[in-house]
Protein backbone atom coordinates (compact mmCIF):
# COMPACT_ATOMS: atom_id res chain seq x y z
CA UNK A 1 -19.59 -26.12 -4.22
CA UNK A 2 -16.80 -25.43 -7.06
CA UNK A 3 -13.93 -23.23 -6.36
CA UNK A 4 -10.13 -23.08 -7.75
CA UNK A 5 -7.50 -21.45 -5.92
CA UNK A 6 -3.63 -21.14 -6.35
CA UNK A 7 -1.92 -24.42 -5.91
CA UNK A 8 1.20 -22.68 -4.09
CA UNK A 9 -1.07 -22.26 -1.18
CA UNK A 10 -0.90 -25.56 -0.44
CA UNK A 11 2.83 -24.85 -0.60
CA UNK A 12 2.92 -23.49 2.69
CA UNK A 13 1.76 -25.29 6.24
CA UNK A 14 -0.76 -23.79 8.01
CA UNK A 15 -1.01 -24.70 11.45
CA UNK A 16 -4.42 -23.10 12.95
CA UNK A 17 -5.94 -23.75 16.27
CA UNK A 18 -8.27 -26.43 16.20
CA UNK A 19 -11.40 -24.42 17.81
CA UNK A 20 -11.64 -20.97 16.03
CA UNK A 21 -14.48 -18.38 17.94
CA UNK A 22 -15.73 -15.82 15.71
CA UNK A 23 -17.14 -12.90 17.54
CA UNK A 24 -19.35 -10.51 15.60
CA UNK A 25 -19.40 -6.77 16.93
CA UNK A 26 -21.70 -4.95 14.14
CA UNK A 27 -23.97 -4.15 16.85
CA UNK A 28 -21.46 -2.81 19.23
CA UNK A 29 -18.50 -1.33 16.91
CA UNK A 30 -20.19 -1.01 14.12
CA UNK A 31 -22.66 1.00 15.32
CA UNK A 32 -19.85 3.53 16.36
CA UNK A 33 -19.13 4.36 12.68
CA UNK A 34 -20.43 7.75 12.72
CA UNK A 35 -23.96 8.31 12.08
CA UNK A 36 -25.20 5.02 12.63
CA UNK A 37 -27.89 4.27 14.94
CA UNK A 38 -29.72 1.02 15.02
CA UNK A 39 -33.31 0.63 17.18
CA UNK A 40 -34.10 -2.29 19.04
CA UNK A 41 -36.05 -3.86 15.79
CA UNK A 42 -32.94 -3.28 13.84
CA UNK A 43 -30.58 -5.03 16.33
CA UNK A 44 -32.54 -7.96 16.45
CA UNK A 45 -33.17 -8.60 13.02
CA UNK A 46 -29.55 -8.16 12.25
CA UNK A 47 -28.66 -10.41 15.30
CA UNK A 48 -31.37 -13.08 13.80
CA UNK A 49 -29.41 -13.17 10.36
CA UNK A 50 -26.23 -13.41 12.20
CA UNK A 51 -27.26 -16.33 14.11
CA UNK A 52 -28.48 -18.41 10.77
CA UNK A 53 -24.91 -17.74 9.48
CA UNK A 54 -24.39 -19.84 12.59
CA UNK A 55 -22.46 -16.48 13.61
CA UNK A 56 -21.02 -17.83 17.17
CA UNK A 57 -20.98 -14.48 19.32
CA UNK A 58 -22.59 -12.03 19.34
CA UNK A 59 -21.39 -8.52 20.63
CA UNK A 60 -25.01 -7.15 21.50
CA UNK A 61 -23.75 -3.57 22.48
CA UNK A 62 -22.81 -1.57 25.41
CA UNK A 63 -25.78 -1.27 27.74
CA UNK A 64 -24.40 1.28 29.88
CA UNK A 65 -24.73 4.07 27.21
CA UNK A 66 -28.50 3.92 27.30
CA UNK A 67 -31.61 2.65 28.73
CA UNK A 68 -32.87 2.41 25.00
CA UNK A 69 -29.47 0.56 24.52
CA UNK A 70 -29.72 -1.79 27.48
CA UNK A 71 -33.18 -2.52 26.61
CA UNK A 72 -32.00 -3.56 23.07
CA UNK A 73 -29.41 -5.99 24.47
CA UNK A 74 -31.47 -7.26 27.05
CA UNK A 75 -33.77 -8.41 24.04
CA UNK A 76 -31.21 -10.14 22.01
CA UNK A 77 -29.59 -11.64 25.24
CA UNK A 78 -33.59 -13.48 25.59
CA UNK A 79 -34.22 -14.02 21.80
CA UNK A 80 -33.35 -17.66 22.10
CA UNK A 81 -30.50 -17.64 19.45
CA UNK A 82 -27.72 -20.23 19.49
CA UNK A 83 -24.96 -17.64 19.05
CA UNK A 84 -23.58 -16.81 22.62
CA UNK A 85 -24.68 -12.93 23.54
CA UNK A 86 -21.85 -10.81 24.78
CA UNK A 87 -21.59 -7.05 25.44
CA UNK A 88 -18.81 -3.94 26.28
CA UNK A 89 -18.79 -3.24 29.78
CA UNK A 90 -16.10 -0.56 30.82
CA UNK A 91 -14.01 -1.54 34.41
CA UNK A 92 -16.37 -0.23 36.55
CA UNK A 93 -18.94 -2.03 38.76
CA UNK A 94 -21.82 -0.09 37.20
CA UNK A 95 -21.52 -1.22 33.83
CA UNK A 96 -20.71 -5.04 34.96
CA UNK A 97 -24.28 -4.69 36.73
CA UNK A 98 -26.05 -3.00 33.83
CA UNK A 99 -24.38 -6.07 31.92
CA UNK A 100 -25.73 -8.62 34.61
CA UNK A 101 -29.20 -6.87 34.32
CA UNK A 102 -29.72 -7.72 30.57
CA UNK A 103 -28.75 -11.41 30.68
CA UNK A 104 -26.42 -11.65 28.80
CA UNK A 105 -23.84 -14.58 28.52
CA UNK A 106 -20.91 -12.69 29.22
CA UNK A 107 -18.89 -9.17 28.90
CA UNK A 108 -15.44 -7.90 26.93
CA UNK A 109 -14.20 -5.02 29.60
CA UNK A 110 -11.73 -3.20 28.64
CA UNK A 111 -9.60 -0.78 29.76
CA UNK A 112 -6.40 1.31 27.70
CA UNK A 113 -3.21 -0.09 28.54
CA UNK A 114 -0.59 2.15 26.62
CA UNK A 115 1.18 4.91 27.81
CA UNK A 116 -0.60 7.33 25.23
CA UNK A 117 -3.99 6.06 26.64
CA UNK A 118 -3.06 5.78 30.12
CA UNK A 119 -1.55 9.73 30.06
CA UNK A 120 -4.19 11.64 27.86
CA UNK A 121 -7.34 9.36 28.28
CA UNK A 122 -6.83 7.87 31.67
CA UNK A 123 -4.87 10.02 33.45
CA UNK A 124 -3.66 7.48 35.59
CA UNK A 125 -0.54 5.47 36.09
CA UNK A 126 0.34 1.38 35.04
CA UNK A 127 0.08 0.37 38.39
CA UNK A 128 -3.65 1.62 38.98
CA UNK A 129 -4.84 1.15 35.55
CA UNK A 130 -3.71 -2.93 36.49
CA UNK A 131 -5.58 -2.23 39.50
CA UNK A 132 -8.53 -1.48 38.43
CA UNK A 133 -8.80 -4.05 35.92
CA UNK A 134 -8.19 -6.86 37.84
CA UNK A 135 -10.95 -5.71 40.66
CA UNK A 136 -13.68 -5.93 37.38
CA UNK A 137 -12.59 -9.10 36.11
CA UNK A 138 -12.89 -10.94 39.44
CA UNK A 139 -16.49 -8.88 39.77
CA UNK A 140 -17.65 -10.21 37.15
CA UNK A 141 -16.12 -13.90 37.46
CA UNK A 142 -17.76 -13.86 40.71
CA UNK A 143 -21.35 -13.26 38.98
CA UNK A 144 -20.71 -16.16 36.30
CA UNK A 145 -20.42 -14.35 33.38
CA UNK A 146 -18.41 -15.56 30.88
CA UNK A 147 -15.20 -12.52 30.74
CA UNK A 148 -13.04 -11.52 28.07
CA UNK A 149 -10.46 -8.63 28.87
CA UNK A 150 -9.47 -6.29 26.01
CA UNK A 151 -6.18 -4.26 26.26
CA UNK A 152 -7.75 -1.13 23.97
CA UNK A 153 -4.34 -0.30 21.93
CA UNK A 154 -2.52 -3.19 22.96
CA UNK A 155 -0.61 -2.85 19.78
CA UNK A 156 1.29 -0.05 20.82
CA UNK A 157 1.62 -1.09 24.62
CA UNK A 158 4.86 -1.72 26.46
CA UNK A 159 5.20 -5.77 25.64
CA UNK A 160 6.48 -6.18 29.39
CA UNK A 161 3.42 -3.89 30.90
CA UNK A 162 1.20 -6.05 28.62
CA UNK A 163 2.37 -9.48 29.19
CA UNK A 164 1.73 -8.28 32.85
CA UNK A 165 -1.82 -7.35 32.33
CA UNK A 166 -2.85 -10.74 30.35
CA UNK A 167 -0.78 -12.90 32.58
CA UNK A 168 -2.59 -11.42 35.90
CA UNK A 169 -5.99 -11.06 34.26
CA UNK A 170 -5.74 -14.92 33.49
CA UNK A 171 -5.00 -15.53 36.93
CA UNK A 172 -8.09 -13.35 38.08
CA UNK A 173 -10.26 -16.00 36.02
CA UNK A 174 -10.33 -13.97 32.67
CA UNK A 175 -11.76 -16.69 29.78
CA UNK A 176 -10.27 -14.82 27.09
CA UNK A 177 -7.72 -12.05 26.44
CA UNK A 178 -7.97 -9.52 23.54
CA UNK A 179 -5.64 -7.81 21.68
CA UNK A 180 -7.11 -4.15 20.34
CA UNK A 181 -5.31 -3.09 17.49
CA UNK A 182 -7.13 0.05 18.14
CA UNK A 183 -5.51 2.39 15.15
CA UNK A 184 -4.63 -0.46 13.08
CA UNK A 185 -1.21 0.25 13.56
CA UNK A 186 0.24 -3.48 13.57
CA UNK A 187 1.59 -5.26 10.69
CA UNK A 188 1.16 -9.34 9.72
CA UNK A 189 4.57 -9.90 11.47
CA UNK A 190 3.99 -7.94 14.34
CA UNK A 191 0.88 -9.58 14.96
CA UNK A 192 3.00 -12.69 14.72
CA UNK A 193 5.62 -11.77 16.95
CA UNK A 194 3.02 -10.17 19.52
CA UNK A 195 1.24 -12.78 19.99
CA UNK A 196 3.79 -15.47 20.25
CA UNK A 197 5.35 -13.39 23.15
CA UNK A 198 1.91 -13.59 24.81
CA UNK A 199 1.62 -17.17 24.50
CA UNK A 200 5.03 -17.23 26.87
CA UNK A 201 2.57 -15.81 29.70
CA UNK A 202 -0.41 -16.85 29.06
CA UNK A 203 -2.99 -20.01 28.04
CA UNK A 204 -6.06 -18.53 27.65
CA UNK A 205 -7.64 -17.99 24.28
CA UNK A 206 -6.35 -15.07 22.42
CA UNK A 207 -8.69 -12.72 20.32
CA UNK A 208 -7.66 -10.03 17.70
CA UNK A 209 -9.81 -7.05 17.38
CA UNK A 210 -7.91 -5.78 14.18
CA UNK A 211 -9.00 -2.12 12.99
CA UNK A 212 -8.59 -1.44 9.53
CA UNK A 213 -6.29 1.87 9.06
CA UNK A 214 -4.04 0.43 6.88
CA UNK A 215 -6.21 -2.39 4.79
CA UNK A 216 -4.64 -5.01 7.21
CA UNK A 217 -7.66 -6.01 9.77
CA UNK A 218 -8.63 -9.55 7.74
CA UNK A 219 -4.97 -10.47 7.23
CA UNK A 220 -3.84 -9.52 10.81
CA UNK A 221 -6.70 -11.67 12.11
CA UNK A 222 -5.48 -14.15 9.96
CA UNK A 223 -1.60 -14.04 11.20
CA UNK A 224 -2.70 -13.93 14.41
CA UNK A 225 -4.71 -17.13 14.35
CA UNK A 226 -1.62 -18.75 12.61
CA UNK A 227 0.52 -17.60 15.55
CA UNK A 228 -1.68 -18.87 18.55
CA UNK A 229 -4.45 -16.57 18.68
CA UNK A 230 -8.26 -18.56 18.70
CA UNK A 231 -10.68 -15.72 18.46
CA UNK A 232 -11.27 -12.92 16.06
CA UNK A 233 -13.72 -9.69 16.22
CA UNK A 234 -15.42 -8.60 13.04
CA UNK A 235 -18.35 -6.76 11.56
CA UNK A 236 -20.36 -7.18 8.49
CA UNK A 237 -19.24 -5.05 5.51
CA UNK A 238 -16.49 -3.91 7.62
CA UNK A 239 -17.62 -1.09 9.28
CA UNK A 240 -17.01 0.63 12.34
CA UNK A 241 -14.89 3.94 13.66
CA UNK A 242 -12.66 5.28 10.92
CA UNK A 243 -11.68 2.71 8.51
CA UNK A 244 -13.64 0.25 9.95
CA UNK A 245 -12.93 -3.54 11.50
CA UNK A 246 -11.78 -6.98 10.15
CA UNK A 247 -15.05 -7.72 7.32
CA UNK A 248 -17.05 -10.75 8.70
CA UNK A 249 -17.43 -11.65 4.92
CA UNK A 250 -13.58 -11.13 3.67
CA UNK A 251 -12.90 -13.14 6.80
CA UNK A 252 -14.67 -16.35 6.58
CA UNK A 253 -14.30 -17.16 2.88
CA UNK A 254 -10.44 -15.97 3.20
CA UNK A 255 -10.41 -18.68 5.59
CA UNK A 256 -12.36 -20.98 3.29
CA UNK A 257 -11.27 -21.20 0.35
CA UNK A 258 -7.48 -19.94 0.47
CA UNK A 259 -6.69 -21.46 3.58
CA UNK A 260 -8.85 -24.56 3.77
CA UNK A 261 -10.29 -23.27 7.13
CA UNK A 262 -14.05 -24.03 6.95
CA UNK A 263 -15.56 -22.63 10.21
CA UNK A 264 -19.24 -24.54 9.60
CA UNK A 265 -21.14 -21.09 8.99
CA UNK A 266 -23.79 -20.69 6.82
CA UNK A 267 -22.20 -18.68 4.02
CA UNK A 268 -24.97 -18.97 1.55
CA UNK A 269 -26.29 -15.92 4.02
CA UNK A 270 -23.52 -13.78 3.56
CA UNK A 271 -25.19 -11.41 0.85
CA UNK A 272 -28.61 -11.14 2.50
CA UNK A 273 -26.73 -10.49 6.11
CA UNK A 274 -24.75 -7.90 4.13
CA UNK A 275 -27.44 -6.01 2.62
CA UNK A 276 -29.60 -6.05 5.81
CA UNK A 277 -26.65 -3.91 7.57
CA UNK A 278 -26.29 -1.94 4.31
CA UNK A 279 -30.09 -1.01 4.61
CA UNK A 280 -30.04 -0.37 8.00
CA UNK A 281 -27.22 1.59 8.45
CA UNK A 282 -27.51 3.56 5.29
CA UNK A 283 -24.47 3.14 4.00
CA UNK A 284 -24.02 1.61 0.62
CA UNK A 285 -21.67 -1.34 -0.17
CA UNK A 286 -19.24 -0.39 -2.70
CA UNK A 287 -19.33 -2.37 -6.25
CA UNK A 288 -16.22 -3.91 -5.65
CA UNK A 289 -16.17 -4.95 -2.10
CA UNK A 290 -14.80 -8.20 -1.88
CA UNK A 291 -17.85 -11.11 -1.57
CA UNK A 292 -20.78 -8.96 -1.69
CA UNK A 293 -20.26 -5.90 -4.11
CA UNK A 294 -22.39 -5.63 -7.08
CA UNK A 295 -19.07 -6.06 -9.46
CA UNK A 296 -17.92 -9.17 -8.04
CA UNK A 297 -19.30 -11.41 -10.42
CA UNK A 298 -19.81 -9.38 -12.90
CA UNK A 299 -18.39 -9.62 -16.47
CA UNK A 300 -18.55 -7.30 -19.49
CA UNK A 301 -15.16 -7.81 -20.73
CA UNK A 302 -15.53 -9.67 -24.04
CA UNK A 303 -12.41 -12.05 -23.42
CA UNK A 304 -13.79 -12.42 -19.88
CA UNK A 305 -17.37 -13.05 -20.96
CA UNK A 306 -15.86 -15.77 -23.58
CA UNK A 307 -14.32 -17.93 -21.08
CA UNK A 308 -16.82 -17.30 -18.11
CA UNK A 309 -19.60 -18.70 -20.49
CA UNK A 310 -17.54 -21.66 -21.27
CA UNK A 311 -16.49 -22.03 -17.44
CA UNK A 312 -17.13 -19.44 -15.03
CA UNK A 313 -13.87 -20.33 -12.76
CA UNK A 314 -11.60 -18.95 -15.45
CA UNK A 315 -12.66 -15.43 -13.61
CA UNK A 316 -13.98 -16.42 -10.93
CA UNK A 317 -12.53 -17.82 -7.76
CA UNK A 318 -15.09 -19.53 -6.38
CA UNK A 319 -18.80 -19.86 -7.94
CA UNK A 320 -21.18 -17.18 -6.23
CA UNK A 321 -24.01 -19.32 -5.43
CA UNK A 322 -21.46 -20.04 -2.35
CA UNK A 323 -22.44 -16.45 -0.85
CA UNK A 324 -25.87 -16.02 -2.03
CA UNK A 325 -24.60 -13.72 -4.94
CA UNK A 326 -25.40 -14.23 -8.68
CA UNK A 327 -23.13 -13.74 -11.91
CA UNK A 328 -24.17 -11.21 -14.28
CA UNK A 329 -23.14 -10.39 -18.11
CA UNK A 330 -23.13 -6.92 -18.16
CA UNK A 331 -23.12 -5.22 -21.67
CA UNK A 332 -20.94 -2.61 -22.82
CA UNK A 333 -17.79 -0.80 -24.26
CA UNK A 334 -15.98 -3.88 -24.13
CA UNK A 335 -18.32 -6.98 -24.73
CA UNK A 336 -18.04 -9.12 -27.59
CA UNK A 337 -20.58 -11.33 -29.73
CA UNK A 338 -20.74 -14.08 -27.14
CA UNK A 339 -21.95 -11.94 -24.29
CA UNK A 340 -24.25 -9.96 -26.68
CA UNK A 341 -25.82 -13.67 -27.99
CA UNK A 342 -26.48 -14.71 -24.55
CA UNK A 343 -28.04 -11.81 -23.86
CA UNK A 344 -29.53 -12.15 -26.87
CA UNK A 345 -30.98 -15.89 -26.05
CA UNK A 346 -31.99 -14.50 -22.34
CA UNK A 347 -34.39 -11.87 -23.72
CA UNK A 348 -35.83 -14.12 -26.07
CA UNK A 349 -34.50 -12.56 -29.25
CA UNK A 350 -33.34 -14.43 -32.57
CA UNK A 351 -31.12 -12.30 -35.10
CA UNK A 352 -29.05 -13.41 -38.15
CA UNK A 353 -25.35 -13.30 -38.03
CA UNK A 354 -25.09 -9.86 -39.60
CA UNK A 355 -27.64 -8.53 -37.02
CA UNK A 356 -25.30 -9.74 -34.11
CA UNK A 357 -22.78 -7.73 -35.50
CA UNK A 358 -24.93 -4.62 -35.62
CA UNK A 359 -26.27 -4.71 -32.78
CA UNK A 360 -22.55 -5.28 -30.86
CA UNK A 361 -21.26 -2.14 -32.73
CA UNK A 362 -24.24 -0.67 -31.58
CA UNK A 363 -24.02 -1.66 -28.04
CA UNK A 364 -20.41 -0.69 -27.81
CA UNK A 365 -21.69 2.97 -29.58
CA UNK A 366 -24.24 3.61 -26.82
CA UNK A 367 -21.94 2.94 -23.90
CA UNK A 368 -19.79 5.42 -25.51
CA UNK A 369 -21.97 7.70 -25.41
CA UNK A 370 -23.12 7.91 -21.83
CA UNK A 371 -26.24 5.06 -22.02
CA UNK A 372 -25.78 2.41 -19.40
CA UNK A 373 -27.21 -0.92 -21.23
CA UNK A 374 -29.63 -2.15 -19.22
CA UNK A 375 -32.47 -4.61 -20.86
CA UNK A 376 -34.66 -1.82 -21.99
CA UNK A 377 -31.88 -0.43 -23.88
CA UNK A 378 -30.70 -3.19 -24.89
CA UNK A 379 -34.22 -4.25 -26.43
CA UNK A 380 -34.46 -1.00 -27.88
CA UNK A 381 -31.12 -1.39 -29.70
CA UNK A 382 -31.87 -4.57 -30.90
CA UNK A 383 -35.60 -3.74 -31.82
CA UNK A 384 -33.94 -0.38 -33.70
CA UNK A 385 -32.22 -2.93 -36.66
CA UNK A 386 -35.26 -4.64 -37.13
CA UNK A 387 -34.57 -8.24 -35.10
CA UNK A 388 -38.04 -10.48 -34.70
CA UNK A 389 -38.87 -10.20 -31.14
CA UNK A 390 -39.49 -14.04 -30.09
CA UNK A 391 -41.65 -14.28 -26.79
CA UNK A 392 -40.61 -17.20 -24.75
């Protein structure tokens, strides 16, 4: 598959970890964007597309918050699927066994770790909060799930407190230690710096679970992999609470293309898997979302149009056959003869050279005036200065 990127990428060393784990958490945290609710149907249709992108965990839910819920996990956790089934399971023994109860592979617990969390959430001190933590992680060791411990807003924890947390909840048999940017309040260089302190006290994989307040999530994921990290959370389309988490989409072809990181998914899937969650959580994709919106490969600029005819790369970073997306001339204020002939050719149309130059003034006259130009229009333009209609 074609692409073209900057050469002063290659500029630059990038040193990532040779095992990258992708976990996918549209079913958990996405589903906490506000006024979503998927059924049990709708979870495992969107955790079927996930695992033909080859998607390699899936973050079912978090069981404990319903019987409806459990019962949804518990079906994904015995769908067969490839991609390793995970859930949220709070620090307490109940959830672990609610976990246990729908098979899954394993469980991110979690618990608040900074002072703002521990004083007007918890309402406890370090000490316990540690506590408590450590008592769920050997729980659940001891009933072989696989564990992953998530410091929610690690990012604005005390770096000594938190280097105490990952360093004891490795030596409690933790498999894999997450760092919640919870409010997305960490830059690409503190990620870098955080994370390189971490690897001081710890060797267990690191994960980033990068909220995106600021626009940062896929970059800080990025950093952090650069730095040591080897796991990153995301969802598809980039939902979630507030601004939303680290796009699955932006992600993976960031990693592709400008940084030569191919992960081995599937990404011919990525604009069916983003429409499914688009349908079923009722919330559109905007136009010019990066890798699936409607305007990504689409060109009505005449200049644009020009070259993109002659070779599509001169606007276009990578071809978007690559994504399951397809490139679109889209008539208007600005196109130019070339666009106009090949949509000309498309429809089946033939016209003299004067014609074509009607019917672009034309085309540029009806945009003007409010008309969007789709083919009925545009037959009905071309139709109005008496072109012979050619059926092919």
């Amino acid at each position: 598959m074609q692409y073209y990127i900057s050469p002063f990428n290659k500029e630059e060393e990038y040193k990532f970890p040779k095992n990258i784990t992708i976990y996918d958490t549209t079913l958990r945290d996405g589903e906490q964007t506000p006024g979503v609710c998927f059924s049990k149907e709708d979870k495992l249709e969107i955790a079927r597309k996930l695992d033909q992108f080859r998607i390699h965990q899936i973050e079912a839910g978090f069981p404990i918050v319903s019987s409806r819920e459990a019962d949804a996990v518990k079906a994904i956790a015995n769908e067969g699927l490839d991609a390793q089934i995970i859930c949220l399971a709070r620090t307490k023994r109940a959830d672990i066994d609610k976990a246990l109860d729908c098979d899954v592979d394993g469980i991110i617990t979690f618990m608040g770790t900074s002072d703002i969390h521990l004083e007007h959430k918890m309402h406890i001190k370090r000490q316990e909060a540690l506590n408590i933590c450590m008592k769920s992680i050997e729980y659940a060791k001891d009933h072989g799930l696989f564990v992953a411990f998530s410091a929610e807003d690690a990012t604005r924890t005390d770096l000594d407190f938190l280097k105490r947390t990952y360093s004891k909840a490795e030596s409690y048999g933790a498999d894999r230690v997450h760092i919640a940017d919870t409010v997305g309040a960490i830059t690409p260089q503190g990620i870098t710096f955080l994370i390189k302190e971490l690897r001081k006290v710890t060797n267990v994989d690191i994960a980033m679970h990068c909220h995106n307040d600021f626009g940062l999530a896929v970059i800080n994921s990025i950093y952090g992999l650069l730095a040591g990290g080897s796991a990153v959370s995301t969802t598809v389309n980039g939902i979630g609470e507030r601004a939303g988490n680290a796009s699955l989409e932006e992600l993976v072809m960031s990693l592709k293309i400008l940084y030569g990181k191919d992960l081995g998914f599937k990404t011919k899937y990525i604009q069916e898997l983003s429409e499914l969650v688009a349908e079923k959580t009722k919330l559109g994709i905007p136009y010019n979302k990066p890798v699936v919106g409607k305007n990504v490969f689409r060109h009505e600029s005449g200049i644009h149009v020009d070259a993109v005819i002659e070779e599509p790369l001169t606007y276009e970073p990578y071809l978007p056959e690559l994504v399951g997306q397809k490139r679109q001339l889209v008539l208007g204020k600005h196109s130019g003869c070339r666009a106009v002939k090949a949509k000309l050719d498309e429809c089946g149309f033939k016209v003299t050279n004067d014609q074509l130059c009607q019917i672009v003034k034309k085309v540029k006259e009806s945009r003007e005036e409010g008309k969007y130009i789709d083919d009925n229009v545009f037959k009905d333009i071309v139709r109005s200065i008496d072109a012979n209609y050619v059926d092919l």
